[in-house]
Every structure is written in C-alpha cells, then in structure tokens.
N, C-alpha and C. Protein backbone atom coordinates (compact mmCIF):
# COMPACT_ATOMS: atom_id res chain seq x y z
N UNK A 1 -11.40 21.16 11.47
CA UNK A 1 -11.78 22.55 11.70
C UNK A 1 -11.79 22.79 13.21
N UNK A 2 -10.97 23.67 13.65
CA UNK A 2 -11.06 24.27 14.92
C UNK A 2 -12.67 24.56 15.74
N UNK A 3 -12.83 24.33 16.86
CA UNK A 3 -14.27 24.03 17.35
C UNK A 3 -14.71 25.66 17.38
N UNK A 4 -13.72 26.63 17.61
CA UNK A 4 -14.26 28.14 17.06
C UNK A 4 -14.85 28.43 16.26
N UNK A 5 -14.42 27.73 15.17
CA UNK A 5 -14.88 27.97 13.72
C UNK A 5 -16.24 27.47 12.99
N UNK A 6 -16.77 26.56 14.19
CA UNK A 6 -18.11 26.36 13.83
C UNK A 6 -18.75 26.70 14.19
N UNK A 7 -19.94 26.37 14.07
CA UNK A 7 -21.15 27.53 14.22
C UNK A 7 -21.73 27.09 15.74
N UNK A 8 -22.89 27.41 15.43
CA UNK A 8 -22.82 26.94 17.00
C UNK A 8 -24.20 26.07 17.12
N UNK A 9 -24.93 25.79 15.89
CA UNK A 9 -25.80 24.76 15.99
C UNK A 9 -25.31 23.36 15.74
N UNK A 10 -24.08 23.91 14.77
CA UNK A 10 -22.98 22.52 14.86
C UNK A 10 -22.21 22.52 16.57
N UNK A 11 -21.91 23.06 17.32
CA UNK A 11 -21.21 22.48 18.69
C UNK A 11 -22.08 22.09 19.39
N UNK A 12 -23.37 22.42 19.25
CA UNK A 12 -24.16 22.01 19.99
C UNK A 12 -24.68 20.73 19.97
N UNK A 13 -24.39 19.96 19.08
CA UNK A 13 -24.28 18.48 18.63
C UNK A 13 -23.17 17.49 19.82
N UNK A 14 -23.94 17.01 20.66
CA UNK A 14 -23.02 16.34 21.81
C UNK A 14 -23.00 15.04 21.30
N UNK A 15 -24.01 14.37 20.84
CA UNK A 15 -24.29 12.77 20.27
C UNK A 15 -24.82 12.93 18.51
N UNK A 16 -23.72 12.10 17.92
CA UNK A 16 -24.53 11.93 16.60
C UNK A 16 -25.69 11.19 16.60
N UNK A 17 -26.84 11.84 15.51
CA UNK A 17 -27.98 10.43 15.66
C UNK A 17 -27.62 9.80 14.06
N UNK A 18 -28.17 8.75 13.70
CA UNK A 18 -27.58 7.65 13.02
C UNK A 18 -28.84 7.19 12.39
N UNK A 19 -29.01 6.64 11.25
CA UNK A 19 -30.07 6.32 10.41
C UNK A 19 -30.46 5.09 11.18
N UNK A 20 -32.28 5.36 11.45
CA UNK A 20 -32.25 3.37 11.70
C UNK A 20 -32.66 2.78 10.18
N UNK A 21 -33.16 3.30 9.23
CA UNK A 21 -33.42 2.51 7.94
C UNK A 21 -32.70 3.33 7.26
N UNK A 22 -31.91 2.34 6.53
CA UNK A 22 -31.29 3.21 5.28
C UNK A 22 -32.42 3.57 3.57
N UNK A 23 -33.19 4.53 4.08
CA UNK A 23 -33.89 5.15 3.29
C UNK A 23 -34.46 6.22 3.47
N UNK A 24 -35.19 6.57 2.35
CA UNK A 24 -35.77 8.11 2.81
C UNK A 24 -37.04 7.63 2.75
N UNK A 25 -37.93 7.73 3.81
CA UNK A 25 -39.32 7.52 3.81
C UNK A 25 -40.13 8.64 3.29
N UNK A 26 -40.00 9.46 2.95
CA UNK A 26 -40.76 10.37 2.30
C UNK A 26 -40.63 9.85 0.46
N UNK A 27 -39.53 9.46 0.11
CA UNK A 27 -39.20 8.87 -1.33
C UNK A 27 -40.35 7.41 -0.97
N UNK A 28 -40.00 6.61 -0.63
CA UNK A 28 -40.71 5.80 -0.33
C UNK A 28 -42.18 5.59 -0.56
N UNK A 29 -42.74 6.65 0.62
CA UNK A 29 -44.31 6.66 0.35
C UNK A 29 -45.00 7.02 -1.40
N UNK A 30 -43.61 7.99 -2.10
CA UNK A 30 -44.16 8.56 -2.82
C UNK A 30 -43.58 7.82 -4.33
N UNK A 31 -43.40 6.49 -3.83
CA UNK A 31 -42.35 5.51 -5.17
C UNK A 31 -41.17 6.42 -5.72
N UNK A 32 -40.47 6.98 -5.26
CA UNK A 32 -39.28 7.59 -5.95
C UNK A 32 -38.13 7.16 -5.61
N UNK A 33 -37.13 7.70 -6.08
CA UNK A 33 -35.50 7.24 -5.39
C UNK A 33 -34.99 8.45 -5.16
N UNK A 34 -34.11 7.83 -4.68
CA UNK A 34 -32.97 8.66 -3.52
C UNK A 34 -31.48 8.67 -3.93
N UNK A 35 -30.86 9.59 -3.85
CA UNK A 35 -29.27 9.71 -4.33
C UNK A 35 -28.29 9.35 -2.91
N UNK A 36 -28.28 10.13 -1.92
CA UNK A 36 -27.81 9.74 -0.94
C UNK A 36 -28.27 10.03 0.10
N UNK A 37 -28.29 10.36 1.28
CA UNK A 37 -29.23 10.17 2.78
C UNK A 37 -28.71 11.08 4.00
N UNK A 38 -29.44 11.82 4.31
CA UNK A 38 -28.54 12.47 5.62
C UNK A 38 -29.48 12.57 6.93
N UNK A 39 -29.51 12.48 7.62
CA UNK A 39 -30.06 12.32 8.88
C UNK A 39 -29.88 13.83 10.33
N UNK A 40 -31.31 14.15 9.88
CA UNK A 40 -31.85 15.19 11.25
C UNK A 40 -31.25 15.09 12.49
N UNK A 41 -30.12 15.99 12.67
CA UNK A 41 -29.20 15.95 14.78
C UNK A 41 -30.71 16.75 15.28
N UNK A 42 -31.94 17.28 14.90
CA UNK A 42 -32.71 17.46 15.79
C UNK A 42 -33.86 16.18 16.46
N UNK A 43 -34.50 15.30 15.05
CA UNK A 43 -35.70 14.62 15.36
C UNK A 43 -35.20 13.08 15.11
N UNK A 44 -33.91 13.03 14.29
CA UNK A 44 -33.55 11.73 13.88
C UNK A 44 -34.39 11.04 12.59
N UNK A 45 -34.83 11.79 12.38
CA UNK A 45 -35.39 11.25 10.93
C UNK A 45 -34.14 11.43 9.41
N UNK A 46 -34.37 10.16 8.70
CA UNK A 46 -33.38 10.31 7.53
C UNK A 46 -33.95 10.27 6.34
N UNK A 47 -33.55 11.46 5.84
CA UNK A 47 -34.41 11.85 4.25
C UNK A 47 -33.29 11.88 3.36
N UNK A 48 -33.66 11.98 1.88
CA UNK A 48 -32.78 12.42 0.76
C UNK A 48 -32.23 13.61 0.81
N UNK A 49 -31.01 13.30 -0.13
CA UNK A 49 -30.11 14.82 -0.21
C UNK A 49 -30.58 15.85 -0.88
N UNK A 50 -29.64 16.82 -1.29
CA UNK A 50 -30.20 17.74 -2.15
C UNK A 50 -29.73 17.51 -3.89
N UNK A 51 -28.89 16.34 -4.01
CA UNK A 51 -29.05 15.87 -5.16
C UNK A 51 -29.47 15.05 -5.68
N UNK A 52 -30.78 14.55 -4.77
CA UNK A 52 -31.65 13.48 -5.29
C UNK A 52 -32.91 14.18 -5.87
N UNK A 53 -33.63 13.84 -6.44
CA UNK A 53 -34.39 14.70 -6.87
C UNK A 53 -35.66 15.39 -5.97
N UNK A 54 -36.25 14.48 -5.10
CA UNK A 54 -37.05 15.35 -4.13
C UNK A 54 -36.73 16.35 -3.08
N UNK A 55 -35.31 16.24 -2.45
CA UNK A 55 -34.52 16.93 -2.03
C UNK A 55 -35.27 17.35 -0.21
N UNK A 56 -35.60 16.11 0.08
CA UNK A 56 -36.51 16.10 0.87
C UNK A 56 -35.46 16.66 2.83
N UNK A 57 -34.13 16.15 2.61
CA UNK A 57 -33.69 16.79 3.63
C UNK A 57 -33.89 17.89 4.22
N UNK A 58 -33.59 18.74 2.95
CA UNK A 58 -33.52 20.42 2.73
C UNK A 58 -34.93 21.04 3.02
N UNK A 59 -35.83 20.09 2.56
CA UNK A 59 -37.26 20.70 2.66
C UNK A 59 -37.63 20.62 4.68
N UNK A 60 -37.50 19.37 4.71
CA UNK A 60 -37.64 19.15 6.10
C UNK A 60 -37.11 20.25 7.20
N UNK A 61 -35.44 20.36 6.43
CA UNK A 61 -34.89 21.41 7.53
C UNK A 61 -35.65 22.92 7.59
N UNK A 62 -36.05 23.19 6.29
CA UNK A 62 -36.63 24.21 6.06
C UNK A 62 -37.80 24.61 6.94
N UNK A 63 -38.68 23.52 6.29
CA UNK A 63 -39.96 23.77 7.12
C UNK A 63 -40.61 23.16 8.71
N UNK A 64 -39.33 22.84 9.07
CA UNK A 64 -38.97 22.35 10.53
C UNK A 64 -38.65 23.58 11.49
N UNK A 65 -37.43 24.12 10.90
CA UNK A 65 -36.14 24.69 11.17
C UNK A 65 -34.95 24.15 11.87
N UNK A 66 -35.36 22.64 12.11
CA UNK A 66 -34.11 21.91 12.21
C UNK A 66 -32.69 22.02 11.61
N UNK A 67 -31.98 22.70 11.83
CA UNK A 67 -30.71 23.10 11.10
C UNK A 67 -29.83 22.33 10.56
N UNK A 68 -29.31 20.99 11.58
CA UNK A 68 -28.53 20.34 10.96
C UNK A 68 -28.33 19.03 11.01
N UNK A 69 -27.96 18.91 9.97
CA UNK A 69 -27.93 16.85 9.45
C UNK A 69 -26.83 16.45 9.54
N UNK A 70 -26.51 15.13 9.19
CA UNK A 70 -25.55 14.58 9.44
C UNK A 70 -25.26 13.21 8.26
N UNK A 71 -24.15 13.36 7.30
CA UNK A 71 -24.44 12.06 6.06
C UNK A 71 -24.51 10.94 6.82
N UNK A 72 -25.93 10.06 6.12
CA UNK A 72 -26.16 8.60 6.17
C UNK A 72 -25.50 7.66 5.70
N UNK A 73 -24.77 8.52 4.89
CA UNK A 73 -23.87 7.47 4.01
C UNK A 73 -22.76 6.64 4.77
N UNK A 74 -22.55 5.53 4.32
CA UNK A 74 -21.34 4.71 5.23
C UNK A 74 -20.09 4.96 5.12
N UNK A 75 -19.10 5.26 6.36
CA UNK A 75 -18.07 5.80 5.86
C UNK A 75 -17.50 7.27 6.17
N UNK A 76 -19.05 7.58 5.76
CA UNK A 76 -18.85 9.48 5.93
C UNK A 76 -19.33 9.75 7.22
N UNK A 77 -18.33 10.82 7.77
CA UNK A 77 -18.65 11.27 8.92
C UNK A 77 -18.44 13.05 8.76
N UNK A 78 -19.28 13.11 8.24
CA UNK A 78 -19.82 14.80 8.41
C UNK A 78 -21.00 15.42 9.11
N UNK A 79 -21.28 16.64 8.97
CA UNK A 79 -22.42 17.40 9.35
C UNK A 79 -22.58 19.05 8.58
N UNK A 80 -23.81 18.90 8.55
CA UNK A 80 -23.99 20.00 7.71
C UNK A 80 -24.96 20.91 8.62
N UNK A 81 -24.82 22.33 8.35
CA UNK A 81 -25.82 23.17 9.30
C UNK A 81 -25.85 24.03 8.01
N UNK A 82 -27.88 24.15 7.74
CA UNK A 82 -28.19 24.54 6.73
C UNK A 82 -28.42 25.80 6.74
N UNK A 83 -28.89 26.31 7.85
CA UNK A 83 -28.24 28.16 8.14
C UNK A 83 -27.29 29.00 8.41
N UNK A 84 -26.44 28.43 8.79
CA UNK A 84 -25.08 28.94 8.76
C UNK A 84 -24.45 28.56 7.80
N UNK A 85 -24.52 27.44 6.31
CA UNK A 85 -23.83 26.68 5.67
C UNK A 85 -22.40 26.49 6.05
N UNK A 86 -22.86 25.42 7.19
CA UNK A 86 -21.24 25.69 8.04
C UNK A 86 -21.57 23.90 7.61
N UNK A 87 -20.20 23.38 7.72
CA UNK A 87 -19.60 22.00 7.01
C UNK A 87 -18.48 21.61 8.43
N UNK A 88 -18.89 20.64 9.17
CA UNK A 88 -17.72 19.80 9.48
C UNK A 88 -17.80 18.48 9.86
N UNK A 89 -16.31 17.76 9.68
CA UNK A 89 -16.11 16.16 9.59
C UNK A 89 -15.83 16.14 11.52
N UNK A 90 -16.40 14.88 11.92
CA UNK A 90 -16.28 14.42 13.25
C UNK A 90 -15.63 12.96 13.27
C-alpha cells in the first residue's frame, strides 16, 4: 500500500515494537486462552486478538486510545489502526 494511503497513526510508526512474552497477560491472570496476539506501537504491551475470546487487544486500544497494534504472530508482519480501520503489511 502506497504510504498516502495510510492513515496517519499508521506512518507515524517509525520502529516496530515486538512481543517480549509470547502471551497475553491479561488471559493469563485470568486462566483463559488466547487465539492469536498483537502488540500495542503505543505502550508495547501484547494482548489477545479479537478472535480470542476476551478480545483483550481491542479493549485495551479502546480504553487507552492507543490506536494501533501490530500481529505477534511469527511470520506476520502487519499493523492494524483501530480508528481509522486502516490495515498495512511492513
């Protein structure tokens, strides 16, 4: 995707941040599981997706207003910005 075309809480992303535990500590404290993992470009914290069942990313960004994450998953190199629902691969 052309760097126009994104938003601009996504360009504003100079350094990816990167999971240091591969888990969601909010699942954790609360004995649950996790589907897959995406990680806060504001605070660096890594929570569950929105198809895991606590959906704890989404909540975080919400009640943060941290906008956008980035998949934990290995392999994947995306980012997501949850107010603009703007999507791009780096």
């Amino acid at each position: 995707m052309p760097a126009q075309d994104v938003c601009t809480h996504l360009r504003a992303i100079t350094a990816v941040k990167t999971a240091d535990r591969y888990e969601c500590s909010e699942c954790v404290a609360m004995g649950s599981r996790w589907v897959h993992l995406r990680t806060c470009q504001e605070c660096g914290v890594t929570l569950c997706c929105d198809s895991s069942p606590n959906r704890h990313a989404s909540k975080h960004a919400h009640a943060t207003g941290h906008p956008v994450v980035a998949s934990a998953e290995p392999g994947e190199r995306w980012m997501y910005c949850y107010p603009d629902e703007a999507f791009v691969e780096y």
